[in-house]
C-alpha atoms as a PDB file:
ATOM      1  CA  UNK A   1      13.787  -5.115  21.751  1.00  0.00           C
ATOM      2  CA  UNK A   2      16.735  -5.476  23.905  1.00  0.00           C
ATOM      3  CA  UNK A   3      17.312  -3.158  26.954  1.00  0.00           C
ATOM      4  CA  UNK A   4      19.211  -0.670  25.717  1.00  0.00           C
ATOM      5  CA  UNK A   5      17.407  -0.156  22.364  1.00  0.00           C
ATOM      6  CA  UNK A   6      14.315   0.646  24.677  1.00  0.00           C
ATOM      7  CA  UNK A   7      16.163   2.797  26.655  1.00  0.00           C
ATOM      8  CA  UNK A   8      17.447   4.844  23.651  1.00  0.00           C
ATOM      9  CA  UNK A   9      13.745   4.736  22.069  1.00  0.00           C
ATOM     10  CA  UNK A  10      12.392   6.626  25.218  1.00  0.00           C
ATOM     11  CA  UNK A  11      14.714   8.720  25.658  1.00  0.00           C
ATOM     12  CA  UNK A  12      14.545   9.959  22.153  1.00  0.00           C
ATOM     13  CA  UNK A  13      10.923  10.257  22.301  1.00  0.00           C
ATOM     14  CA  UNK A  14      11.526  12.450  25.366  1.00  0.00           C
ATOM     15  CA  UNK A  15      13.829  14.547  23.747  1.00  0.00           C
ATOM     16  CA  UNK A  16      11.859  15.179  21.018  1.00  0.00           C
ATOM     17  CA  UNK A  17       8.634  15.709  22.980  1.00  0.00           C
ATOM     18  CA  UNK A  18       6.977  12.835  22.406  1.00  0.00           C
ATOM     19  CA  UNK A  19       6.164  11.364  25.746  1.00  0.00           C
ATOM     20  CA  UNK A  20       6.723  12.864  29.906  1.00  0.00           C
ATOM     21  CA  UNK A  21       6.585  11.946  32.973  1.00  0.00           C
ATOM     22  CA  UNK A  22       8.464   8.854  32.646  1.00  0.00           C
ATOM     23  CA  UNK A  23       8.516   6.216  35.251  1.00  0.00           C
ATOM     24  CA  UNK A  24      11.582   3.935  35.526  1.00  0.00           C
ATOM     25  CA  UNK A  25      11.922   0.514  36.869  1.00  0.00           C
ATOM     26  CA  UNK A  26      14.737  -0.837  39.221  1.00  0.00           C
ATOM     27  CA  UNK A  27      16.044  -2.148  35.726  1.00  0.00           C
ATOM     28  CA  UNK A  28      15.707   0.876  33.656  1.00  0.00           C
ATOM     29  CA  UNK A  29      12.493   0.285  31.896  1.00  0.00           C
ATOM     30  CA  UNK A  30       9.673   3.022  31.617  1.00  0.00           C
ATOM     31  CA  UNK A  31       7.320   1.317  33.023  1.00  0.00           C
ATOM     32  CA  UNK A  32       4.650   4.536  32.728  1.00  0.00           C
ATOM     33  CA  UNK A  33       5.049   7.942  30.753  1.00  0.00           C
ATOM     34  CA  UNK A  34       2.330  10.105  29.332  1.00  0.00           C
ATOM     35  CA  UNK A  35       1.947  10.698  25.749  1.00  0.00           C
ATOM     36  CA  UNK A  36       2.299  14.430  24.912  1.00  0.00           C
ATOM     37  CA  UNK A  37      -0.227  16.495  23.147  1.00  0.00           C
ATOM     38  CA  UNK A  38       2.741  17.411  21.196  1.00  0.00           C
ATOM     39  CA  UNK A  39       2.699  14.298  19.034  1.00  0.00           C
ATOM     40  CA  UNK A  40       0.234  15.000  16.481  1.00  0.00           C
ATOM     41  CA  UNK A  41       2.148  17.722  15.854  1.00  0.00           C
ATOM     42  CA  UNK A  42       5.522  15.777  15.556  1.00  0.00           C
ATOM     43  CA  UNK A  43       3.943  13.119  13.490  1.00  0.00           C
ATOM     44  CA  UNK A  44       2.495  15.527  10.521  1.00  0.00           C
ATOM     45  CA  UNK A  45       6.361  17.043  10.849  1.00  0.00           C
ATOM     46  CA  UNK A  46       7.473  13.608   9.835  1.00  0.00           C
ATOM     47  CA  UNK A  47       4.872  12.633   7.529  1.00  0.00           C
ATOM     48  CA  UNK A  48       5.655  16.176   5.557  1.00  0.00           C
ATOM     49  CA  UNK A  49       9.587  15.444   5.699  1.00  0.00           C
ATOM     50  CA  UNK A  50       8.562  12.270   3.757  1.00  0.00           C
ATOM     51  CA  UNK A  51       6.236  13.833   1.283  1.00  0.00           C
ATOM     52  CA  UNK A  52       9.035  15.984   0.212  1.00  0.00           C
ATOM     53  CA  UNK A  53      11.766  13.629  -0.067  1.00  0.00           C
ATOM     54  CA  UNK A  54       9.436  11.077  -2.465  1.00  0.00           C
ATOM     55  CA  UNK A  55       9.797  11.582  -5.852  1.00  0.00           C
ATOM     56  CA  UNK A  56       7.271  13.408  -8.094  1.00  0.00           C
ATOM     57  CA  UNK A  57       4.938  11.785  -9.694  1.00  0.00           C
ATOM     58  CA  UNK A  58       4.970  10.848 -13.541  1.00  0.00           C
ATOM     59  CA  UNK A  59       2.804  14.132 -14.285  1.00  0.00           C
ATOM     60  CA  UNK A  60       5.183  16.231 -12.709  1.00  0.00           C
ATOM     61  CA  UNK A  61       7.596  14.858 -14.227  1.00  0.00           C
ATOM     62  CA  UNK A  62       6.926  14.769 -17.771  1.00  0.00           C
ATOM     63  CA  UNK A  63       6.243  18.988 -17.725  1.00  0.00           C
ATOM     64  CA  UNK A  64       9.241  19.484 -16.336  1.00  0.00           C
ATOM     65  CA  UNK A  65      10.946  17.533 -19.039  1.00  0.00           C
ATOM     66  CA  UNK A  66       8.631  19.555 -21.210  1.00  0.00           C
ATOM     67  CA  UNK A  67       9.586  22.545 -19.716  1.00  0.00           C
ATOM     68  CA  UNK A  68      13.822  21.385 -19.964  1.00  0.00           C
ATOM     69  CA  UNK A  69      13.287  20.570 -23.831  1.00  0.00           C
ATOM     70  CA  UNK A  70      10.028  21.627 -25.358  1.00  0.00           C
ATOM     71  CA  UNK A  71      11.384  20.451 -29.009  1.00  0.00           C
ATOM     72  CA  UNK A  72      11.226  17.186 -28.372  1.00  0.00           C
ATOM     73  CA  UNK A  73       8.122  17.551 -26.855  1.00  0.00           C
ATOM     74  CA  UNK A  74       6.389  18.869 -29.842  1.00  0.00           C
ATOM     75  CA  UNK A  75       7.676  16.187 -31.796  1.00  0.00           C
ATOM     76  CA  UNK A  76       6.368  13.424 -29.674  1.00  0.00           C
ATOM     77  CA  UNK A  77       2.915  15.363 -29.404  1.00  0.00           C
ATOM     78  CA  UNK A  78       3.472  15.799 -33.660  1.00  0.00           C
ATOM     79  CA  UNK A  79       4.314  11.503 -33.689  1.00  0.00           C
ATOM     80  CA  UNK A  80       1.508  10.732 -31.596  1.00  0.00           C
ATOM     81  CA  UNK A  81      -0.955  12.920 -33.649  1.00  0.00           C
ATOM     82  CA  UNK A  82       0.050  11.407 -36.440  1.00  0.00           C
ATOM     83  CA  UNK A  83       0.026   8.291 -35.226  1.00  0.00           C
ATOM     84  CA  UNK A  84      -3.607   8.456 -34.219  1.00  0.00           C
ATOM     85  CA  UNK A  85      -4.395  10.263 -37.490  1.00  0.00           C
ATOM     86  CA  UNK A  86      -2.979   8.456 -40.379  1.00  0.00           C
ATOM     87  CA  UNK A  87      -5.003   5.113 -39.284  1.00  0.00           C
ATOM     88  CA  UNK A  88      -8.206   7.178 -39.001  1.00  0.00           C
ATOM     89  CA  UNK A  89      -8.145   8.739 -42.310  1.00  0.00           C
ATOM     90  CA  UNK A  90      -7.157   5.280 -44.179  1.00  0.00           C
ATOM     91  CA  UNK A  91     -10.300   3.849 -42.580  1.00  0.00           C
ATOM     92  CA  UNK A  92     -12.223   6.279 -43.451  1.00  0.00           C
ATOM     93  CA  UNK A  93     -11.081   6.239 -47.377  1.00  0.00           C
ATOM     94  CA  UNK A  94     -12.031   2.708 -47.420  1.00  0.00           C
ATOM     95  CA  UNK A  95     -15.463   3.500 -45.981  1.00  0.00           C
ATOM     96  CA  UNK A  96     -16.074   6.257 -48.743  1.00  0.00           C
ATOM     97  CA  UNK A  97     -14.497   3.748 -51.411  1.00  0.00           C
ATOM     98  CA  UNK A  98     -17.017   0.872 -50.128  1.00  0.00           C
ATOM     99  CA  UNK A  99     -19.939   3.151 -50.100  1.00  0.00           C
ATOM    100  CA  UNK A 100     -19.433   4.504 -53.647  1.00  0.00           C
END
């Protein structure tokens, strides 16, 4: 990291209330600060800014689509059941047809 990146980093993390008491070189480096108690705080802040901006997951997502346009939802949920349905019932006429 060149010198004035670092500079700007510090800085930043001073302004925000990340670190204090910052010691400077001759050449501008922090050469010491003290980290804040502050930070935990700062860091969940982050970590929550993040949580919001991901996107929902697939759950959420489908009952909200539900929610939009439940007619197509009840004909997926009608496919599906018939789907799982119409297989199970011609197995099980072949099974009564092979047993009498």
């Amino acid at each position: 990291m060149d010198d004035k990146k670092y500079d700007i980093l510090i800085r930043t993390m001073e302004n925000f209330g990340a670190v204090e008491d910052i010691t400077s070189l001759s050449s501008g480096y922090a050469s010491m600060f003290k980290i804040s108690p502050n930070v935990l705080q700062i860091v969940r802040e982050i970590e929550s800014n993040q949580d919001s901006q991901e996107t929902p997951d697939i759950i959420e997502q489908i009952k909200s689509r539900v929610k939009a346009n439940p007619w197509t939802a009840w004909r997926i949920i009608v496919f599906i059941t018939l789907s799982l349905l119409i297989p199970f019932v011609n197995n099980l006429l072949g099974l009564i047809e092979k047993i009498f």
